[in-house]
N, C-alpha and C. Protein backbone atom coordinates (compact mmCIF):
# COMPACT_ATOMS: atom_id res chain seq x y z
N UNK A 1 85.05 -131.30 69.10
CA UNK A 1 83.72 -130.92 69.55
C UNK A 1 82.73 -132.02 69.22
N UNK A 2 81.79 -132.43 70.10
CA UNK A 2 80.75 -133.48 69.67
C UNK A 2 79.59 -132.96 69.91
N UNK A 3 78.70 -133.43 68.86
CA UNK A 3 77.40 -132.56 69.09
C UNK A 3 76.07 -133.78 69.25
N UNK A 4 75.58 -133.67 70.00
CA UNK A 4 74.05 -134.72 70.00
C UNK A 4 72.93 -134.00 69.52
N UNK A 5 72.42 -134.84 68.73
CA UNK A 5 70.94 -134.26 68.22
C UNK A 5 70.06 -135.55 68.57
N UNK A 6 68.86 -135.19 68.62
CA UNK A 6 67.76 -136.39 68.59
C UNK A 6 66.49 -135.82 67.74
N UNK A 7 65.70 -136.68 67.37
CA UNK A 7 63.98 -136.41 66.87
C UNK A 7 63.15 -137.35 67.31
N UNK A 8 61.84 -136.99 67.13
CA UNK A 8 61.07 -138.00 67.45
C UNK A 8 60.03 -138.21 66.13
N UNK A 9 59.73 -139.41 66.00
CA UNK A 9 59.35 -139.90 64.75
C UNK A 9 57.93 -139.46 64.40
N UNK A 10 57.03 -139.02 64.13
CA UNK A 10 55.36 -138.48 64.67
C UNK A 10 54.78 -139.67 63.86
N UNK A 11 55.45 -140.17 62.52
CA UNK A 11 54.73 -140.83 61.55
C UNK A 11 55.47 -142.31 61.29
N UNK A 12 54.82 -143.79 61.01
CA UNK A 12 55.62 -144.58 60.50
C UNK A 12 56.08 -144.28 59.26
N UNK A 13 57.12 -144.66 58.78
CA UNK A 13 57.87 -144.73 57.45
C UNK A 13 59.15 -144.47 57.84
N UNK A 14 60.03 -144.32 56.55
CA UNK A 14 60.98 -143.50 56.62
C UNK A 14 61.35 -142.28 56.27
N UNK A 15 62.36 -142.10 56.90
CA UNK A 15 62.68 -140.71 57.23
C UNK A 15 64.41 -140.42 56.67
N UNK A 16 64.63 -139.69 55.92
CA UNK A 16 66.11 -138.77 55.78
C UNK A 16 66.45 -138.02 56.52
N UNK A 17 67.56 -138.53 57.09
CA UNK A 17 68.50 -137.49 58.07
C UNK A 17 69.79 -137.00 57.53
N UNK A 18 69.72 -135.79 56.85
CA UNK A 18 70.87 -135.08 56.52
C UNK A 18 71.86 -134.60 57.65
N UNK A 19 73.23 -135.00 57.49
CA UNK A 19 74.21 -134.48 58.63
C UNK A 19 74.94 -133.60 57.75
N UNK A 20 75.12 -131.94 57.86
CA UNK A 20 76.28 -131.41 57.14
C UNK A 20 77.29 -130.78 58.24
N UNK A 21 78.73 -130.48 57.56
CA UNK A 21 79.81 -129.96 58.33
C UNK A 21 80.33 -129.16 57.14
N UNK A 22 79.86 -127.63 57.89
CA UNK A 22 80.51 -126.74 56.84
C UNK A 22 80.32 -126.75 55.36
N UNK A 23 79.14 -127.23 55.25
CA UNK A 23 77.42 -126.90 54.43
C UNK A 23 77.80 -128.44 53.46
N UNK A 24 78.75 -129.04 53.52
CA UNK A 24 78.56 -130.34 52.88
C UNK A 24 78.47 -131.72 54.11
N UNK A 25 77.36 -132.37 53.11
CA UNK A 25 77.21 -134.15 54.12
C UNK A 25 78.55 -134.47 54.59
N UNK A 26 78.38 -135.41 55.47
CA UNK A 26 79.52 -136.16 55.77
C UNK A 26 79.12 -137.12 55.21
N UNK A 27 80.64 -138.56 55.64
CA UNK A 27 80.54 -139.24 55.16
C UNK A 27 79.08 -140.31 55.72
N UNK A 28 78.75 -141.35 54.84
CA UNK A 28 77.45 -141.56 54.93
C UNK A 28 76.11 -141.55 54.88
N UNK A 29 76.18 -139.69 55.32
CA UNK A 29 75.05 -139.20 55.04
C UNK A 29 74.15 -138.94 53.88
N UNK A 30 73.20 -138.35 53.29
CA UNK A 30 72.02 -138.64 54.47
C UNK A 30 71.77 -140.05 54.79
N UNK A 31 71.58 -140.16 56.06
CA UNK A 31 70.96 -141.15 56.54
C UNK A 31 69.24 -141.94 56.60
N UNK A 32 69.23 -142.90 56.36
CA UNK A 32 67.90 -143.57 56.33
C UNK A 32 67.53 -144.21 57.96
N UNK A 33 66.39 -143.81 58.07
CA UNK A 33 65.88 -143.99 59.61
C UNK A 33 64.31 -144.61 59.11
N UNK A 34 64.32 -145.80 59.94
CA UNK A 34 62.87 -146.30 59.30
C UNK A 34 61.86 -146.16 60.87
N UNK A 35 61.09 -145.74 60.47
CA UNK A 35 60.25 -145.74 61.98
C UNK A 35 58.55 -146.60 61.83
N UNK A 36 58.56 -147.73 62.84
CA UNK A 36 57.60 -148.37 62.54
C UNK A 36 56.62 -148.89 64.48
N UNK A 37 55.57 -149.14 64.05
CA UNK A 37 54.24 -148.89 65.08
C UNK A 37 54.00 -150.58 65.15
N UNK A 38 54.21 -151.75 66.11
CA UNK A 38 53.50 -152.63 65.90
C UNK A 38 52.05 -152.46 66.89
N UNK A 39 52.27 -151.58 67.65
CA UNK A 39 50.88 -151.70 68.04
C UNK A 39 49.80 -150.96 66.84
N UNK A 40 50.01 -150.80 65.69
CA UNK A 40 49.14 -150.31 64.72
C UNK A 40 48.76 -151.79 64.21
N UNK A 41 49.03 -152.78 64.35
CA UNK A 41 48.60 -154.30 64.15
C UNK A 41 47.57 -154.40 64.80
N UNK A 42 46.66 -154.68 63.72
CA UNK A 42 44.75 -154.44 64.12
C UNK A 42 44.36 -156.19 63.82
N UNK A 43 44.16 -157.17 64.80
CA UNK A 43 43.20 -158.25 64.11
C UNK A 43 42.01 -158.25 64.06
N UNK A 44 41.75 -158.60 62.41
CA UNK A 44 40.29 -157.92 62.39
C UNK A 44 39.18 -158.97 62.19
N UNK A 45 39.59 -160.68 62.16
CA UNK A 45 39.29 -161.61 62.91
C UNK A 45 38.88 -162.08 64.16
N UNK A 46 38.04 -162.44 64.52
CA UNK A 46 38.26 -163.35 65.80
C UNK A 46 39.54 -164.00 66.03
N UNK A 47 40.18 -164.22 66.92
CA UNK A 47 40.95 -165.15 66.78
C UNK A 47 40.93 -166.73 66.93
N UNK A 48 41.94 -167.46 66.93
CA UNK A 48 41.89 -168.77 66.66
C UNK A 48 41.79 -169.30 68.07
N UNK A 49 41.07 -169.94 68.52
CA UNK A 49 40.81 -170.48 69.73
C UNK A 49 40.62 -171.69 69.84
N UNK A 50 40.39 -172.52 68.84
CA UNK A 50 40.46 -174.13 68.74
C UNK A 50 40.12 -174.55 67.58
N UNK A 51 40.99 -175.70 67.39
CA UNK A 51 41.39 -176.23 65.89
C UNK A 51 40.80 -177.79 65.99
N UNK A 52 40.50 -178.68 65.24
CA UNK A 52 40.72 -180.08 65.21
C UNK A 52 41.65 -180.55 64.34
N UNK A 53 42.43 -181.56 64.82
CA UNK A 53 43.36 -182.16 64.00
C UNK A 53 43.00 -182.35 62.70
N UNK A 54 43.94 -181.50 62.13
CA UNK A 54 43.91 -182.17 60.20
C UNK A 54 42.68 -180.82 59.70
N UNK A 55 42.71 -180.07 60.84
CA UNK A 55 41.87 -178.45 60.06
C UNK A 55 42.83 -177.60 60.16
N UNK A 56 42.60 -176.40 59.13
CA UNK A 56 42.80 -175.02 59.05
C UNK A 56 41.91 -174.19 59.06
N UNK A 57 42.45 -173.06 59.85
CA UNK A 57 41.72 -171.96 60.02
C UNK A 57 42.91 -170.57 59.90
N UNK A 58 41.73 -169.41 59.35
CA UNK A 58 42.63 -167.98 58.90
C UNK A 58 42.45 -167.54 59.81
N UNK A 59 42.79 -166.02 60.15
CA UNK A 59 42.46 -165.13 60.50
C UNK A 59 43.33 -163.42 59.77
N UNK A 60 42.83 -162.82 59.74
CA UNK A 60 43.32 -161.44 59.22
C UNK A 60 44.00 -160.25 59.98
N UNK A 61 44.85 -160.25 60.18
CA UNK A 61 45.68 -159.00 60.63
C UNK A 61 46.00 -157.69 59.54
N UNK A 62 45.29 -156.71 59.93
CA UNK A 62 45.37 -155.32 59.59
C UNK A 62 46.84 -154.55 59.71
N UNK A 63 48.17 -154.25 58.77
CA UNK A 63 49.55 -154.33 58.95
C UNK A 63 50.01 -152.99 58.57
N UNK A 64 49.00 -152.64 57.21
CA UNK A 64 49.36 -151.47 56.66
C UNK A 64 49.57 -149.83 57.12
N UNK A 65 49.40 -150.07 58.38
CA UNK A 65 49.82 -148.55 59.10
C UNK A 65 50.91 -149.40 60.38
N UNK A 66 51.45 -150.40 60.21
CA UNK A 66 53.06 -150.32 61.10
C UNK A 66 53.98 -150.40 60.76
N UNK A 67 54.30 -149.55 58.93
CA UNK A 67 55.72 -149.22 59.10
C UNK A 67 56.51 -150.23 58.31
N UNK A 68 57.88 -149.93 57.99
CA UNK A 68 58.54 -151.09 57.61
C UNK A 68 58.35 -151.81 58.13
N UNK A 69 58.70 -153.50 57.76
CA UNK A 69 58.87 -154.45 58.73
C UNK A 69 57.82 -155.99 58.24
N UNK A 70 58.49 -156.37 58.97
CA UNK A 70 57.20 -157.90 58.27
C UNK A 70 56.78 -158.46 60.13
N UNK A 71 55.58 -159.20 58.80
CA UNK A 71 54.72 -159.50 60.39
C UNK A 71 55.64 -161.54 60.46
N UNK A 72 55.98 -161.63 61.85
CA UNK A 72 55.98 -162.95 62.26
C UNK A 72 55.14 -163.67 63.14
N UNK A 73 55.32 -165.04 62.84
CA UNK A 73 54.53 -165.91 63.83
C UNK A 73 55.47 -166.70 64.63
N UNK A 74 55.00 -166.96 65.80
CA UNK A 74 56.26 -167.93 66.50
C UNK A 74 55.30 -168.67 67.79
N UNK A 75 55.12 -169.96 67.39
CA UNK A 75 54.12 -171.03 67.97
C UNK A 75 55.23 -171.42 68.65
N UNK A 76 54.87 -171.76 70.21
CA UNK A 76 55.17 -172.27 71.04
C UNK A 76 54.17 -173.35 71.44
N UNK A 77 54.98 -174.87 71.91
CA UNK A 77 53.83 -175.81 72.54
C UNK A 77 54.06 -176.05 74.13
N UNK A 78 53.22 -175.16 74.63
CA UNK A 78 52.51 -175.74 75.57
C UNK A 78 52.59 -177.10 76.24
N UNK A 79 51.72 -177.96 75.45
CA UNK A 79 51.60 -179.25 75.40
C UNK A 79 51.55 -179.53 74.21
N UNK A 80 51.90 -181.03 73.87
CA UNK A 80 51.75 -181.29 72.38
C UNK A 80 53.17 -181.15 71.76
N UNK A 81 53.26 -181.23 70.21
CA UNK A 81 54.47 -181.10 69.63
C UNK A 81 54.62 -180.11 68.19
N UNK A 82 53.10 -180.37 67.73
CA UNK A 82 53.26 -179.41 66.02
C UNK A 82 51.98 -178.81 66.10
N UNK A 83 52.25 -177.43 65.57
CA UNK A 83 51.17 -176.90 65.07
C UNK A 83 50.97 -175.87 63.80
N UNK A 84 50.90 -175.99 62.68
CA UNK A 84 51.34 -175.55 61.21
C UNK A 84 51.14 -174.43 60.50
N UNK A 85 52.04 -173.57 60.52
CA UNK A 85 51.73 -171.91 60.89
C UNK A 85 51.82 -171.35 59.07
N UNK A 86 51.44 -170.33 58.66
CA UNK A 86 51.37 -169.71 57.20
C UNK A 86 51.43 -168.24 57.60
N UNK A 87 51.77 -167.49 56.77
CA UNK A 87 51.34 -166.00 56.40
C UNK A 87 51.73 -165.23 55.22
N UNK A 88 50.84 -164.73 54.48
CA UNK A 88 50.79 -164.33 53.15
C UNK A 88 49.88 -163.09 53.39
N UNK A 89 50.51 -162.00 52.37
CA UNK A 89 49.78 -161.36 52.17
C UNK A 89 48.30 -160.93 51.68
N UNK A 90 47.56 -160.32 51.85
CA UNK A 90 46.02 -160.26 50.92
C UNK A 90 45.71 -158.37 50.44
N UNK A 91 44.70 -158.43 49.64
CA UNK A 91 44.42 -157.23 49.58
C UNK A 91 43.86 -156.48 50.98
N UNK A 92 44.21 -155.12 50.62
CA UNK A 92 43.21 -154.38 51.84
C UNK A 92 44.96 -153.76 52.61
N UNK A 93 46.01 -154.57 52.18
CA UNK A 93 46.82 -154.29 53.44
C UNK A 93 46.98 -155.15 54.64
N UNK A 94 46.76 -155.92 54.52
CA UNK A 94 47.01 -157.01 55.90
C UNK A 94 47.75 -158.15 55.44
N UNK A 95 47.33 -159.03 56.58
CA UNK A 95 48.15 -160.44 56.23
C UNK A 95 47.26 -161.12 56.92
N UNK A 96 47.51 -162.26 55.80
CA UNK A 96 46.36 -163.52 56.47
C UNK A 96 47.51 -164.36 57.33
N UNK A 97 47.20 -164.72 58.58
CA UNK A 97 47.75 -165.90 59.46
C UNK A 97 47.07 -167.35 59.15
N UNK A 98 47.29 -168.19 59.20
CA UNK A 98 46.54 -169.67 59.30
C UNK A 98 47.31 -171.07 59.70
N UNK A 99 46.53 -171.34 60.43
CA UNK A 99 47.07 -172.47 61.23
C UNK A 99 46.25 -174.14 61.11
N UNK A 100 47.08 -174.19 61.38
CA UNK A 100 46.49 -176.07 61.37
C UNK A 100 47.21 -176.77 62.23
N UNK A 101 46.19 -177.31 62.68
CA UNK A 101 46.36 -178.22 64.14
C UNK A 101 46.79 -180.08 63.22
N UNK A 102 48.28 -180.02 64.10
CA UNK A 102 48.46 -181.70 63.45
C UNK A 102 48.49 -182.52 64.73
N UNK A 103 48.50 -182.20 65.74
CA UNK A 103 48.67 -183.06 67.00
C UNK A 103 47.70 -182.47 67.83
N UNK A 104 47.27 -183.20 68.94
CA UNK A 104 46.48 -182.76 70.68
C UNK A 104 47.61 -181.88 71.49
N UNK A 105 46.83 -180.88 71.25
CA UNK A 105 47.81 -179.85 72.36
C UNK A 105 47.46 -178.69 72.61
N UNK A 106 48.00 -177.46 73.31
CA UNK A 106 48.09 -176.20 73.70
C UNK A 106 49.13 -175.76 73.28
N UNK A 107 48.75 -174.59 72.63
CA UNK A 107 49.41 -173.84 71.64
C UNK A 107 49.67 -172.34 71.98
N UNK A 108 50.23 -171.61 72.41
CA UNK A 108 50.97 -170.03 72.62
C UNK A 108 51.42 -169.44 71.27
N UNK A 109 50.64 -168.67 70.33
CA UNK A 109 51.18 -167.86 69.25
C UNK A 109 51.05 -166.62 69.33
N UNK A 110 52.05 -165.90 69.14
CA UNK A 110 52.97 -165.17 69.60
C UNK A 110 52.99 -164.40 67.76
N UNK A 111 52.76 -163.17 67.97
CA UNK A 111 52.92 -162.21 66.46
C UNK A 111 53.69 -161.15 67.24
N UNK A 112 54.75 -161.08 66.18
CA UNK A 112 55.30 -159.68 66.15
C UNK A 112 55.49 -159.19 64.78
N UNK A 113 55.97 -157.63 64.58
CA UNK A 113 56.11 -156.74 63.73
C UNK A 113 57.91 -156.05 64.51
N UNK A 114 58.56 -156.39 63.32
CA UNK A 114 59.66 -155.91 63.14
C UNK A 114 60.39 -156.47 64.75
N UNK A 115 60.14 -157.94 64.71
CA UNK A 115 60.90 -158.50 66.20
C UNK A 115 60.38 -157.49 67.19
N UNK A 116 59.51 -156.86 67.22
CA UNK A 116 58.28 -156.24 67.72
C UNK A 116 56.82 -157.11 68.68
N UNK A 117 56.80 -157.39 69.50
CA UNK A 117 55.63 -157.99 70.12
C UNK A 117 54.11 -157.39 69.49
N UNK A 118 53.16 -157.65 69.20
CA UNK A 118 51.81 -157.03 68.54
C UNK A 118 51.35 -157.67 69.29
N UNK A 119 50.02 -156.17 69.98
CA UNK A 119 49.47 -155.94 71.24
C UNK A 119 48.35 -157.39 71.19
N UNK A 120 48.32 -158.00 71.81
CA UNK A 120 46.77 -159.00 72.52
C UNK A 120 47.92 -160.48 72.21
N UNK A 121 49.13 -160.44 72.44
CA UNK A 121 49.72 -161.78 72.26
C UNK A 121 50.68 -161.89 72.73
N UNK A 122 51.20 -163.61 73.41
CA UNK A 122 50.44 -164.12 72.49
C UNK A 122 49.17 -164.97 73.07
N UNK A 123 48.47 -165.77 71.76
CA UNK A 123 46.84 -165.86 72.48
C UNK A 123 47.05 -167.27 72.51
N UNK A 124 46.11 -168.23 72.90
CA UNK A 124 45.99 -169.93 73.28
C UNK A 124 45.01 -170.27 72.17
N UNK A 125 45.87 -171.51 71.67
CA UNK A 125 44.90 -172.50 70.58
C UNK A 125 45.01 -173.78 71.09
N UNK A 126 43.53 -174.20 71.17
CA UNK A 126 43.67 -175.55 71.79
C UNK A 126 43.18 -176.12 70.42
N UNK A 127 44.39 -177.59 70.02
CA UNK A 127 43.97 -178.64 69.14
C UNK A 127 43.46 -179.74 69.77
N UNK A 128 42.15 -180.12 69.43
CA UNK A 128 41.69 -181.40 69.76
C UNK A 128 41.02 -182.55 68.69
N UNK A 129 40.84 -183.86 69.35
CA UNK A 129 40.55 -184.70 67.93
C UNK A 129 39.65 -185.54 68.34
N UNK A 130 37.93 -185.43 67.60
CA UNK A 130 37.17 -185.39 68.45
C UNK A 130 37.03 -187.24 68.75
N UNK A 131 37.78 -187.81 67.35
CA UNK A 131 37.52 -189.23 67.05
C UNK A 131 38.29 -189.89 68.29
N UNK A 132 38.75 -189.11 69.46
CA UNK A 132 39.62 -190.35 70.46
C UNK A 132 38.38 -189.90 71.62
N UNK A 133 37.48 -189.32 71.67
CA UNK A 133 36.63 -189.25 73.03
C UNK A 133 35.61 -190.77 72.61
N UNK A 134 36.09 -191.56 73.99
CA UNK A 134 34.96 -192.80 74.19
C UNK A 134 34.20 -192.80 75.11
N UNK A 135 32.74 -193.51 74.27
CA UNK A 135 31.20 -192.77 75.37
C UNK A 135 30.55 -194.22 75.21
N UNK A 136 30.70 -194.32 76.52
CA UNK A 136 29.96 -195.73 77.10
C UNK A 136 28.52 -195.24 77.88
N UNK A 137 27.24 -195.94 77.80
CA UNK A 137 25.73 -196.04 77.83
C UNK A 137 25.93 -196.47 79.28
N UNK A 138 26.21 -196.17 80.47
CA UNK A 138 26.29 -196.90 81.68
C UNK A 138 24.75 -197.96 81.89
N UNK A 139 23.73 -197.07 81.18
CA UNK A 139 21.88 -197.22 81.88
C UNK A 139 22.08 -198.20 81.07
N UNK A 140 22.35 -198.07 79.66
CA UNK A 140 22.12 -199.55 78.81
C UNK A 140 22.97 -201.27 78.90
N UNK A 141 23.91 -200.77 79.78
CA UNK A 141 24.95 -201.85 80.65
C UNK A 141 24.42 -202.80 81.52
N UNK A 142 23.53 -201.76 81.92
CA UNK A 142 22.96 -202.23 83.26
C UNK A 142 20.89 -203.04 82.91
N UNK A 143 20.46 -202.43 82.19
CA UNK A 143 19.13 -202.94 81.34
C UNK A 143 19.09 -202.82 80.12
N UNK A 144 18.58 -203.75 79.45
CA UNK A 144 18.26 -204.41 78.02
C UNK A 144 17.40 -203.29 77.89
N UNK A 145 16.67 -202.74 78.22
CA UNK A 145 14.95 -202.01 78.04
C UNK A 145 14.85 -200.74 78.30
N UNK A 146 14.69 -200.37 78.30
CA UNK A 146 14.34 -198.90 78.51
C UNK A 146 12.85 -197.86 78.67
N UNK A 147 12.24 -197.41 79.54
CA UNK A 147 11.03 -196.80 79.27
C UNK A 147 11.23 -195.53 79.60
N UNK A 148 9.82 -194.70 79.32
CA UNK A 148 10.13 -193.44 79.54
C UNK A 148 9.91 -193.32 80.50
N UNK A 149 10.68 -192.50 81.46
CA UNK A 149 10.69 -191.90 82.60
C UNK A 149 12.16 -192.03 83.52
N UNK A 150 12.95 -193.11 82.57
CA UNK A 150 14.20 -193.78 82.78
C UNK A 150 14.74 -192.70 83.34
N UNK A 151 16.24 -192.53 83.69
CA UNK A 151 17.04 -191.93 83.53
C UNK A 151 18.39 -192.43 82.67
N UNK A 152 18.64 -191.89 81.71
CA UNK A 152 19.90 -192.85 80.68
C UNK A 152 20.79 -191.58 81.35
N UNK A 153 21.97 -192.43 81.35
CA UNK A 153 23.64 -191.83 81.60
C UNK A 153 24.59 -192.59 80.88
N UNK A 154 25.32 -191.22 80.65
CA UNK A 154 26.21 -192.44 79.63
C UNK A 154 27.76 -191.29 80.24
N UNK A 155 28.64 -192.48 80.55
CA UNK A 155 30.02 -191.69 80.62
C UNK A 155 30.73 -191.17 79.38
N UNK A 156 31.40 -190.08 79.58
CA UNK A 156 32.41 -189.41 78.29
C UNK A 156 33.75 -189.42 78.90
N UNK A 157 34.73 -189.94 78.23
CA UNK A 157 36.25 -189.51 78.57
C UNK A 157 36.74 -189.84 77.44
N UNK A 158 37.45 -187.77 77.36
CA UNK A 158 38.06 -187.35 76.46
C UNK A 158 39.34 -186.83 76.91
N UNK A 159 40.14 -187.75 77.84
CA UNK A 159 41.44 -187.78 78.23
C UNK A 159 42.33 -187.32 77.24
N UNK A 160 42.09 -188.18 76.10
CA UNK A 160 43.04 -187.93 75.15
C UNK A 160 42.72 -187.22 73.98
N UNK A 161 41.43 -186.32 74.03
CA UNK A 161 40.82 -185.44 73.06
C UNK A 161 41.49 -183.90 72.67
N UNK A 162 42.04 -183.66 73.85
CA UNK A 162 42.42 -182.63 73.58
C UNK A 162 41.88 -181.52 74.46
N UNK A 163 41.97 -180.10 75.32
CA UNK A 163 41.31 -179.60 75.55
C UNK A 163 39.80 -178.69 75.05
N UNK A 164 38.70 -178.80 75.23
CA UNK A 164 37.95 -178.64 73.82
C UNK A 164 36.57 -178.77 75.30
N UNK A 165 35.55 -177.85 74.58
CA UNK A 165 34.09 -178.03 75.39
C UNK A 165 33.34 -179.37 74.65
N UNK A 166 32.64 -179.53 75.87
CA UNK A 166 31.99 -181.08 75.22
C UNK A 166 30.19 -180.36 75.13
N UNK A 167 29.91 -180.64 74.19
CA UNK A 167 28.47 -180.08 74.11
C UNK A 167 27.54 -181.83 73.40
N UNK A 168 26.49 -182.10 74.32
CA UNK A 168 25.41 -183.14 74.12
C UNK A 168 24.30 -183.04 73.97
N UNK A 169 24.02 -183.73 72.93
CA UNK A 169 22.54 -183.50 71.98
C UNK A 169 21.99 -184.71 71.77
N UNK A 170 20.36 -184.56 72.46
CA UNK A 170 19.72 -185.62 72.03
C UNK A 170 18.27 -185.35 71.97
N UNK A 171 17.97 -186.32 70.54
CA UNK A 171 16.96 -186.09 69.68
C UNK A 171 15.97 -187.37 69.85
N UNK A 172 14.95 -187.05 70.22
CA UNK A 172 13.61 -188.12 70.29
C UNK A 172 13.26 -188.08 69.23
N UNK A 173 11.79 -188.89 68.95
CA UNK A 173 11.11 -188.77 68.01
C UNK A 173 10.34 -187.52 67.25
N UNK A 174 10.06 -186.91 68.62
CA UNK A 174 9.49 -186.07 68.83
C UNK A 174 10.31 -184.34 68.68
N UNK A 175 10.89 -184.23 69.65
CA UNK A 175 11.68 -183.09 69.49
C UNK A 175 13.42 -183.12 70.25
N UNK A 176 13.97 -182.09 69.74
CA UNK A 176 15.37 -182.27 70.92
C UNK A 176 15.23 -182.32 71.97
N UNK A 177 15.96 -182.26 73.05
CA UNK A 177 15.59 -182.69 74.24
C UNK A 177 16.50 -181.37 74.91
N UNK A 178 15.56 -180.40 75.83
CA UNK A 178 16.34 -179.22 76.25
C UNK A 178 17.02 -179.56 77.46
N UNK A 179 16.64 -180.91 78.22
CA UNK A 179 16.97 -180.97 79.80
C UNK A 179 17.95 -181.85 79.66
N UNK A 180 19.38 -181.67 79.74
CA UNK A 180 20.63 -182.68 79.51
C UNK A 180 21.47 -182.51 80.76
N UNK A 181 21.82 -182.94 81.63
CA UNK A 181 22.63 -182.58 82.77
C UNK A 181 24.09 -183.36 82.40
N UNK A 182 25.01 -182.26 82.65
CA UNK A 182 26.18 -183.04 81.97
C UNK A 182 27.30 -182.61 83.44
N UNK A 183 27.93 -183.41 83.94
CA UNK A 183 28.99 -182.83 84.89
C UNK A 183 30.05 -183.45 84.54
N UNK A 184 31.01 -182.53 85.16
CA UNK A 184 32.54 -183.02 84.89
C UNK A 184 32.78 -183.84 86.34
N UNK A 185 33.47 -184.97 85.67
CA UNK A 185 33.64 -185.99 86.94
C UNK A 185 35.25 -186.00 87.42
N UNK A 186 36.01 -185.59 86.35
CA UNK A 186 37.47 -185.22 86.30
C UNK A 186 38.33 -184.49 85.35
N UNK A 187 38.93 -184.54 85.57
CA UNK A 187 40.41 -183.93 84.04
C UNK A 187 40.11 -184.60 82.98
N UNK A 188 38.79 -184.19 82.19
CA UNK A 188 39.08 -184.83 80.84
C UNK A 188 37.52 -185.47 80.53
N UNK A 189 36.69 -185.92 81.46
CA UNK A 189 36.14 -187.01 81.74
C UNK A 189 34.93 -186.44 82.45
N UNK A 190 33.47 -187.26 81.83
CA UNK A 190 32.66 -186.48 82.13
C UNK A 190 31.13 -187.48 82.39
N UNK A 191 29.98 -187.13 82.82
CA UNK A 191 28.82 -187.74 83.23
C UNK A 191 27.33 -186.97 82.15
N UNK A 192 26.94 -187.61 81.74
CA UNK A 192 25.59 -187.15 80.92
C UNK A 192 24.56 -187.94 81.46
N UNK A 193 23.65 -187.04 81.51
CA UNK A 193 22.20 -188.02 82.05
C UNK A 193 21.09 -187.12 81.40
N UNK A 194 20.03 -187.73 80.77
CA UNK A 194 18.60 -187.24 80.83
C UNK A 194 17.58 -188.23 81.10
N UNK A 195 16.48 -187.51 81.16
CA UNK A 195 15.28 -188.59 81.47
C UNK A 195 14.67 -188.78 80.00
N UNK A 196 14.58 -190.01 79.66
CA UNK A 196 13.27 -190.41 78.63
C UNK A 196 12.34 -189.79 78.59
N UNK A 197 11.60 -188.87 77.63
CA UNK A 197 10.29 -188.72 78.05
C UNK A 197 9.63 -188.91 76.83
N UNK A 198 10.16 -189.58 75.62
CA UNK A 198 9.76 -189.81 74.14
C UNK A 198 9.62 -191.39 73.92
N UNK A 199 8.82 -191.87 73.37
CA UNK A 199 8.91 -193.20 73.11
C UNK A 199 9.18 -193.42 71.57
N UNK A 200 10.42 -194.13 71.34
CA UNK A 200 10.83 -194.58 70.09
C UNK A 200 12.55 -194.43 70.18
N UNK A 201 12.73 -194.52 68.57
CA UNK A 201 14.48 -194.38 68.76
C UNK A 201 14.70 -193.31 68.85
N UNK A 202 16.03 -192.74 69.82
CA UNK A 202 16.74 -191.29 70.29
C UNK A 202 17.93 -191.30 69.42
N UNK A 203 18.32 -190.05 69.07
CA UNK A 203 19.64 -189.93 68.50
C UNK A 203 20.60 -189.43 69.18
N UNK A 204 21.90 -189.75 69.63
CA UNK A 204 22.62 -189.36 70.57
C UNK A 204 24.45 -188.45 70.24
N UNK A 205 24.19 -187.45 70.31
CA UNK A 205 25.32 -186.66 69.62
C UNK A 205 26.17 -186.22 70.80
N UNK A 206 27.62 -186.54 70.68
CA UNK A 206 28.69 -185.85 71.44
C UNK A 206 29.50 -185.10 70.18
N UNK A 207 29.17 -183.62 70.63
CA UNK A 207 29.62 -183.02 69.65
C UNK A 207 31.15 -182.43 70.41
């Protein structure tokens, strides 16, 4: 005679499953049944969305309601070759993740719980390094002088920067300067222009 039984788990943890035949266990029994939730994996961070070479950054995953099981990381590259993964426990019940960007690339990390996928992954980290973007003055190439009312442009190509937003700042004597027109001219590579309207030295930031 064979008999099937099933349950369904309502709670993570574990669970004892007694089997008897003729009011004693069999062999084995009771049995241990572990039941675990990775979608109970809460990040309670932002996540990591871009690194510069030779940084680290955390973030916190919430673990303590999925159950047996340990949390993993598993970085995939995209593009690129390394990207330097950690996880340790902290108080509260979670686990800290942290990463560090050692190369220019695109990054796919990927968390699971108990060889378990955990829900929103995996997410994209772009490493970039801001020291390889080169920014040539086209207006100052072309004239020694400068007055106000000019228009200065200066090219950016950050081919080999990494994927990463380019944000430009420039400071007169006077105040920052809100009117910056910046376009992308290609994959990587980009156009800045404003008009003079300060007389003295400007400070010029590619952040």
């Amino acid at each position: 005679t064979c008999v099937h039984g099933q349950f369904t788990a309502e709670f993570v943890g574990e669970y004892k499953l007694e089997v008897k035949y003729g009011s004693k266990q069999i062999t084995g029994s009771p049995f241990v049944i572990k039941s675990f939730n990775p979608d109970n994996c809460q990040v309670t961070d932002d996540l990591i969305r871009l690194l510069h070479v030779g940084e680290t950054k955390s973030m916190s995953i919430k673990t303590f309601e999925c159950g047996p099981g340990t949390l993993k990381c598993t970085p995939t590259a995209v593009e690129g070759s390394e990207i330097v993964h950690s996880l340790k426990s902290v108080l509260g019940g979670a686990t800290q993740l942290s990463l560090t960007g050692k190369e220019v690339g695109v990054y796919d990390i990927t968390l699971s719980w108990a060889d378990f996928p955990v829900p929103n992954t995996p997410f994209t980290v772009n490493v970039v390094n801001a020291t390889l973007v080169k920014v040539t003055c086209t207006t100052l190439a072309q004239q020694q002088k400068l007055k106000t009312g000019d228009k200065i442009m200066f090219n950016v190509n950050a081919t080999e920067a990494g994927k990463g937003q380019l944000d430009f700042k420039v400071t007169g004597p006077l105040s920052v300067y809100d009117s910056i027109e910046v376009t992308e001219t290609g994959e990587g590579t980009f156009m800045a222009m404003f008009t003079a309207a300060q007389v003295g030295m400007h400070k010029v930031e590619v952040l």
